[in-house]
N, C-alpha and C. Protein backbone atom coordinates (compact mmCIF):
# COMPACT_ATOMS: atom_id res chain seq x y z
N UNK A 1 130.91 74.92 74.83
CA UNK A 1 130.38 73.60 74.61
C UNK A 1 128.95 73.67 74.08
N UNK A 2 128.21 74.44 74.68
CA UNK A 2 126.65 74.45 74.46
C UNK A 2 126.68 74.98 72.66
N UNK A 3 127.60 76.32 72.55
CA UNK A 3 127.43 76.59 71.18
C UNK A 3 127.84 75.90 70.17
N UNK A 4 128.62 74.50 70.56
CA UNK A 4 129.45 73.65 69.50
C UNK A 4 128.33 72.96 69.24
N UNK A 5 127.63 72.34 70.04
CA UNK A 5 126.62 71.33 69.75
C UNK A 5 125.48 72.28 68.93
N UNK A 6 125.04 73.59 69.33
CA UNK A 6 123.93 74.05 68.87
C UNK A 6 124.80 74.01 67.22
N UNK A 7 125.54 74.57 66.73
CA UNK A 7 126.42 74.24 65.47
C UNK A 7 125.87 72.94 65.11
N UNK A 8 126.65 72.01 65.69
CA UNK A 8 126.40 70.66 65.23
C UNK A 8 124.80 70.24 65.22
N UNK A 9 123.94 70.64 65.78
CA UNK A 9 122.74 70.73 65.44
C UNK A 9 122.57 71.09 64.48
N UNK A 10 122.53 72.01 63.81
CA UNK A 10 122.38 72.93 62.47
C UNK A 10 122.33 72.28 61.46
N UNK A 11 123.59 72.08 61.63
CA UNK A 11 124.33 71.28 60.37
C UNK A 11 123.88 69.81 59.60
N UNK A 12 122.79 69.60 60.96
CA UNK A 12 122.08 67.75 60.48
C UNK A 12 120.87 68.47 60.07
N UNK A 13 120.35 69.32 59.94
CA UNK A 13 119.18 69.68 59.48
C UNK A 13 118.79 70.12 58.05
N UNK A 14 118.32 68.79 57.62
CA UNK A 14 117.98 69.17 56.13
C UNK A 14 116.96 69.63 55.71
N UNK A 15 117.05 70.28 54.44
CA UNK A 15 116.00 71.42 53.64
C UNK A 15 116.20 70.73 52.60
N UNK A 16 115.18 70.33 52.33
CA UNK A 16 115.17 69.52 50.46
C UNK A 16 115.20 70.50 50.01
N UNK A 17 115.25 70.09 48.68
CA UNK A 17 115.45 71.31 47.18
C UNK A 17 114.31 71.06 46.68
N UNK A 18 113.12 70.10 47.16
CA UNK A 18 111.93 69.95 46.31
C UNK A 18 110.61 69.02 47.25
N UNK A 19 109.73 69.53 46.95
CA UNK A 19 108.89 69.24 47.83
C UNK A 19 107.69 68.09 46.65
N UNK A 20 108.09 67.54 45.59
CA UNK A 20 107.71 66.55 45.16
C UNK A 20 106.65 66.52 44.31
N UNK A 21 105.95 67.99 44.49
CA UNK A 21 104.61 68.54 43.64
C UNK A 21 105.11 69.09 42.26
N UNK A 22 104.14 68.70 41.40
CA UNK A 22 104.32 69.38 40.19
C UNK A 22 104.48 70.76 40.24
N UNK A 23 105.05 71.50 39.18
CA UNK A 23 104.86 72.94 39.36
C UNK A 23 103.38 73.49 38.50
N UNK A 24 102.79 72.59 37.78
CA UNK A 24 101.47 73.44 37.73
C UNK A 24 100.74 72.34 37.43
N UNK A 25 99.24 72.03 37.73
CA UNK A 25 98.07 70.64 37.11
C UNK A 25 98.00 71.27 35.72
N UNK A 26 98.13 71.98 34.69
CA UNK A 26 97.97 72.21 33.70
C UNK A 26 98.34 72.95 32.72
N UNK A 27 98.03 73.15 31.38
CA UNK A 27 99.34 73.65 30.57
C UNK A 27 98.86 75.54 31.20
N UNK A 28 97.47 75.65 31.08
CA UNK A 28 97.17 77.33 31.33
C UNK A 28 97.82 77.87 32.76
N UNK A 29 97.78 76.80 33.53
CA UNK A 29 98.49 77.47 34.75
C UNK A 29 100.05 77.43 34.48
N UNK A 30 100.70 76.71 34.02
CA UNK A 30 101.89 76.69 33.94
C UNK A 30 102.17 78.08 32.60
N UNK A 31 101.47 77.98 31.65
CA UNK A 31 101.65 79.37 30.56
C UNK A 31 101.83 80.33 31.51
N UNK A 32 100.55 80.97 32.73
CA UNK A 32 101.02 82.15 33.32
C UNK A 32 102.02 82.45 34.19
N UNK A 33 102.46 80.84 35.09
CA UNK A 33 103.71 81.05 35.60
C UNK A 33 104.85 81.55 34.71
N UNK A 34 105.33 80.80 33.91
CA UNK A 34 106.23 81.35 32.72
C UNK A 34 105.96 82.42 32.28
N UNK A 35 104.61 83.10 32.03
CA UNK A 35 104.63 84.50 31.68
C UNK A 35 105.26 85.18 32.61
N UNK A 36 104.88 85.11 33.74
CA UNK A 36 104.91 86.25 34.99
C UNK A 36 106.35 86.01 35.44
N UNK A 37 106.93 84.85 35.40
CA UNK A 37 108.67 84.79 35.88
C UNK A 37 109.16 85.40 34.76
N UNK A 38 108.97 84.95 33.33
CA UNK A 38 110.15 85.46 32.07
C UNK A 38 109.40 87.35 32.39
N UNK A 39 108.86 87.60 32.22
CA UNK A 39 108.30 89.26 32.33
C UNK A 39 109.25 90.08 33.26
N UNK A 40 109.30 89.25 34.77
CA UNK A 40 109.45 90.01 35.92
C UNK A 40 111.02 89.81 35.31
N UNK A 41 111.78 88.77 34.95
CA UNK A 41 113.19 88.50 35.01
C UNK A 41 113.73 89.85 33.92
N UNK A 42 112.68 89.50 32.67
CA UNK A 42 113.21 90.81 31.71
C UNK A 42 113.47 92.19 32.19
N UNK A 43 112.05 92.48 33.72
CA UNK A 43 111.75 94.14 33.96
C UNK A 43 113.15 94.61 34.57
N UNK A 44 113.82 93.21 35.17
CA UNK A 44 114.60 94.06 36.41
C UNK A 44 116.12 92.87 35.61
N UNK A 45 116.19 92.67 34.64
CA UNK A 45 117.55 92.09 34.07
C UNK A 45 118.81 92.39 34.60
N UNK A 46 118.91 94.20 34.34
CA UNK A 46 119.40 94.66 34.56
C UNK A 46 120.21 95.26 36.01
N UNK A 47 119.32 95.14 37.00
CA UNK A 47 119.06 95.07 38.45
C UNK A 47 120.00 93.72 39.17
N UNK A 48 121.31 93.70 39.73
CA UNK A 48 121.70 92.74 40.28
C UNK A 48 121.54 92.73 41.35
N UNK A 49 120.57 93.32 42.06
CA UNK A 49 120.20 93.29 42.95
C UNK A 49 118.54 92.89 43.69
N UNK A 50 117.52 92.34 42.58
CA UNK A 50 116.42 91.58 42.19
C UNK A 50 116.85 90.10 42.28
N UNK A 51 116.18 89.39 42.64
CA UNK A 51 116.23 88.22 42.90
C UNK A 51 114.96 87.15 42.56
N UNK A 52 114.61 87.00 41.06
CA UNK A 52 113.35 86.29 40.59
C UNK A 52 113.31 85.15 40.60
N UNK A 53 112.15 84.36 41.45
CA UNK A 53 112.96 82.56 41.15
C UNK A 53 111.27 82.51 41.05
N UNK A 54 111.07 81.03 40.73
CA UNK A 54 109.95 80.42 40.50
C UNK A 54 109.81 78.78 40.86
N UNK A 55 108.80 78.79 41.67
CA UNK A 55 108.74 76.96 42.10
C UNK A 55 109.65 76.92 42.57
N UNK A 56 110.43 77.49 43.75
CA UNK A 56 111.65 77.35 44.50
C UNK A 56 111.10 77.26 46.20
N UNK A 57 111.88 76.55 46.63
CA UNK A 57 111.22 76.43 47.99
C UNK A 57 111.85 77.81 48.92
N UNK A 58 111.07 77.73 49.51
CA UNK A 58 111.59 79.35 50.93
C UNK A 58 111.69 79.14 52.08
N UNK A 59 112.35 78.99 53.01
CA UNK A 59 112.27 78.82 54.05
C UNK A 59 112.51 79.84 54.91
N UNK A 60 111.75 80.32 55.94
CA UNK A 60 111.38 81.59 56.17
C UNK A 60 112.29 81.15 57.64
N UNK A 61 112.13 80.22 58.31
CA UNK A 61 112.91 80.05 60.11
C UNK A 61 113.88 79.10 59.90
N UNK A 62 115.10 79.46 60.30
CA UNK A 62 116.16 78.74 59.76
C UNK A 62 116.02 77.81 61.76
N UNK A 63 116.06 76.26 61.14
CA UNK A 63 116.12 74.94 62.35
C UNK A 63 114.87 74.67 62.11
N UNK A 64 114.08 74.88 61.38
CA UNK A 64 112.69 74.45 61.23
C UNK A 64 111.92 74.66 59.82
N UNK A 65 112.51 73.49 59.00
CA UNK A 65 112.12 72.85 58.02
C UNK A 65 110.48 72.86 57.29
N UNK A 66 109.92 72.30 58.39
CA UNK A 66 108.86 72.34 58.24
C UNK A 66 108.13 73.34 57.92
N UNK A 67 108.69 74.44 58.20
CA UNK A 67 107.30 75.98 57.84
C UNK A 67 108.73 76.06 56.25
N UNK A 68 107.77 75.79 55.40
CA UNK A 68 108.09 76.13 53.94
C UNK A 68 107.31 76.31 53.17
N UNK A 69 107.08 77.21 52.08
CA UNK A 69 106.41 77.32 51.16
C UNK A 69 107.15 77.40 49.55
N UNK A 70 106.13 77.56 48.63
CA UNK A 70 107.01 77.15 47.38
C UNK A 70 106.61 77.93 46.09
N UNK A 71 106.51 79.61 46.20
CA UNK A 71 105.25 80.37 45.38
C UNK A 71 105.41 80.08 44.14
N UNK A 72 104.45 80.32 43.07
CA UNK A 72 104.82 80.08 41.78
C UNK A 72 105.79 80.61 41.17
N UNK A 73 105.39 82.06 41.53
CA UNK A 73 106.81 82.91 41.46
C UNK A 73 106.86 84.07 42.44
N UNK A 74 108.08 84.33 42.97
CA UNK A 74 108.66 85.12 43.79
C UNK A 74 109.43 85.85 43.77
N UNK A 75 109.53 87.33 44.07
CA UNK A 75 110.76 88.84 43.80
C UNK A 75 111.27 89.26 44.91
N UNK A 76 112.58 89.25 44.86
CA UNK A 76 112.95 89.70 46.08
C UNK A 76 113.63 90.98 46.03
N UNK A 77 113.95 91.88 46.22
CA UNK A 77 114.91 93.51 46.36
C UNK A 77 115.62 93.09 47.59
N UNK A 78 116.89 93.12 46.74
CA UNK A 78 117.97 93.82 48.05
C UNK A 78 118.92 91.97 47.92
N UNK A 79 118.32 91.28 47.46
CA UNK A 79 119.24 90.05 47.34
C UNK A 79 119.78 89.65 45.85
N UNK A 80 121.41 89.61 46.05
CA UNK A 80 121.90 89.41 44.23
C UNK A 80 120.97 88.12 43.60
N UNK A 81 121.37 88.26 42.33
CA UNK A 81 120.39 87.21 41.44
C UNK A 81 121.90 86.28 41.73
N UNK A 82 121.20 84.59 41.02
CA UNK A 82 121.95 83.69 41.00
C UNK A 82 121.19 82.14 41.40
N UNK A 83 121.65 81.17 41.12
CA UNK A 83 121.17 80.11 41.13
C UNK A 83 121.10 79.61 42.64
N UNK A 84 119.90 78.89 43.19
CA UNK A 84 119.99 78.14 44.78
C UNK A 84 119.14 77.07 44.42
N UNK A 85 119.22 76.20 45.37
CA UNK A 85 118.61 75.33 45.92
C UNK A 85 117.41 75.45 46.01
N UNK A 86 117.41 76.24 47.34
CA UNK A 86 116.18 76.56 48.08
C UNK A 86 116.59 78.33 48.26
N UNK A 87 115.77 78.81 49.06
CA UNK A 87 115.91 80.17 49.22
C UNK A 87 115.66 80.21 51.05
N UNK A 88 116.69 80.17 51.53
CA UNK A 88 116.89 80.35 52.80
C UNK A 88 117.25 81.15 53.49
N UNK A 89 116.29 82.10 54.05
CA UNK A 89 115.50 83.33 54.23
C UNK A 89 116.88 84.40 55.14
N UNK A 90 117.03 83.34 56.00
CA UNK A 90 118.20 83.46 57.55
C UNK A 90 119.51 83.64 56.44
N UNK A 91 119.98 83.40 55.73
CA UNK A 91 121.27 83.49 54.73
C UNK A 91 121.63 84.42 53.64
N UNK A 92 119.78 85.34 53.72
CA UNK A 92 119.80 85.79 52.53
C UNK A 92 119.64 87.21 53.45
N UNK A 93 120.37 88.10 54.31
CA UNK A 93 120.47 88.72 55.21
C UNK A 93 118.86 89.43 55.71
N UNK A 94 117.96 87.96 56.15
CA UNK A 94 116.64 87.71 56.51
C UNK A 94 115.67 88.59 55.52
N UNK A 95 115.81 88.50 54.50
CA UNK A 95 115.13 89.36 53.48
C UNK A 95 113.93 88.13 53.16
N UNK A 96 112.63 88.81 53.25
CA UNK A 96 111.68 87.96 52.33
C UNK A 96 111.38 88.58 51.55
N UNK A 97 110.65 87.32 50.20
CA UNK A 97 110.05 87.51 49.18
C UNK A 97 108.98 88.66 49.80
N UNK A 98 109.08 90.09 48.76
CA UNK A 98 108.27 91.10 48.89
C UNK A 98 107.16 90.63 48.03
N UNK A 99 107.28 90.31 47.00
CA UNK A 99 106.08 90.02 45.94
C UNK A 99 105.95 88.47 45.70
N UNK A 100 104.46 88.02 45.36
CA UNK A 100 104.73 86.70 45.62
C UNK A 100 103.41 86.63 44.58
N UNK A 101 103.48 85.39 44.31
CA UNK A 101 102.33 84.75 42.44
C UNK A 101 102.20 83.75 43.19
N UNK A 102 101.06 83.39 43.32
CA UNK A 102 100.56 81.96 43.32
C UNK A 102 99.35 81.62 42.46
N UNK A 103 99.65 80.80 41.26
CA UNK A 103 98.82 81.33 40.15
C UNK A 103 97.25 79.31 40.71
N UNK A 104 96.81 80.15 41.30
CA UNK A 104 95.25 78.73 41.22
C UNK A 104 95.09 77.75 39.87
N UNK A 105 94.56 76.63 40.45
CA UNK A 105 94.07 75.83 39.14
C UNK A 105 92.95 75.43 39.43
N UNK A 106 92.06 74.79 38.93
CA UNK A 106 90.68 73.71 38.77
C UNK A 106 91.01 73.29 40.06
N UNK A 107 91.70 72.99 40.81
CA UNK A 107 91.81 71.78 41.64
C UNK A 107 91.99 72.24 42.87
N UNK A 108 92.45 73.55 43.03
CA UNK A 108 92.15 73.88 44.49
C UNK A 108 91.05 74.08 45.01
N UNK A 109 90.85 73.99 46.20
CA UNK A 109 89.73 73.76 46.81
C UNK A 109 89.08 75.57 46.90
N UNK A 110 87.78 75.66 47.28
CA UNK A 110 87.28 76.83 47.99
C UNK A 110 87.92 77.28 48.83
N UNK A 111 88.22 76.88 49.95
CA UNK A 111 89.03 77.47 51.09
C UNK A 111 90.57 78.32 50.38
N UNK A 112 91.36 76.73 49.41
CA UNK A 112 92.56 77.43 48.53
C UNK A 112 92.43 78.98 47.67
N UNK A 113 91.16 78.89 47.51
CA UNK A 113 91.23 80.21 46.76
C UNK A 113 90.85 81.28 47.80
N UNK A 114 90.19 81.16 48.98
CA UNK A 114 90.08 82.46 49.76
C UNK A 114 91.36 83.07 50.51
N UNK A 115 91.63 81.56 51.01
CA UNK A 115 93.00 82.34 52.10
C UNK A 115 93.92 82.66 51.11
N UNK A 116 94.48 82.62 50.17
CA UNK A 116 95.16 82.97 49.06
C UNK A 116 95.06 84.43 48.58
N UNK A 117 93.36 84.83 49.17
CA UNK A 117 92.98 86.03 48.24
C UNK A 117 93.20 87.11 49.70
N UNK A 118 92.62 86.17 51.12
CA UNK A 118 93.53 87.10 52.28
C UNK A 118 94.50 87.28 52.89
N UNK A 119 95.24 86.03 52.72
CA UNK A 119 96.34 86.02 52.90
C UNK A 119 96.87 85.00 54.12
N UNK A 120 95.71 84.68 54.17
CA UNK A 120 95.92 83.38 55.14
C UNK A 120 96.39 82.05 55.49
């Protein structure tokens, strides 16, 4: 009984496919996203086992929505390529994005550019 409902829990819990933000404030930030996704997609084409997405949401704790992020662009090893939604971390046999782009603009703040640069 307890595990039917924790199921049925699950199952009402939605993960948008988009979190409503542009993917870049400008054409130079958006040029290097597109550089750095079409580059990385060409290096490892061949590789069905690379997984390159860009402006895709991630969800790292599967029942909790809320901790998501959305890198500019993101590589994964060890997960097939192919089209998603979102990238849901718990499904993807808990593999995270190893490499991750988050390319800055004019508009982030001071703080945006430090914890970015430590990782915070």
């Amino acid at each position: 009984m307890v595990s039917q409902l924790e199921s049925e829990n699950k199952s009402t819990i939605i993960y948008p496919e988009s979190d409503g933000k542009p993917m870049a404030d400008h054409t130079k930030q958006f040029r290097w996203i597109t550089l750095i996704h079409g580059n990385l997609s060409w290096l490892f084409a061949n590789d069905e086992m690379v997984f390159v997405a860009g402006d895709l949401l991630w969800y790292p704790v599967e029942g909790n929505p809320k901790i998501t992020q959305a890198p500019d662009v993101m590589v994964i090893f060890g997960v097939p390529k192919g089209d998603r939604g979102s990238y849901k971390q718990w499904e993807e046999n808990n593999i995270a994005p190893q490499v991750v782009f988050d390319i800055l603009s004019p508009s982030n703040t001071q703080k945006d550019r430090f914890s970015h640069r430590r990782g915070d």
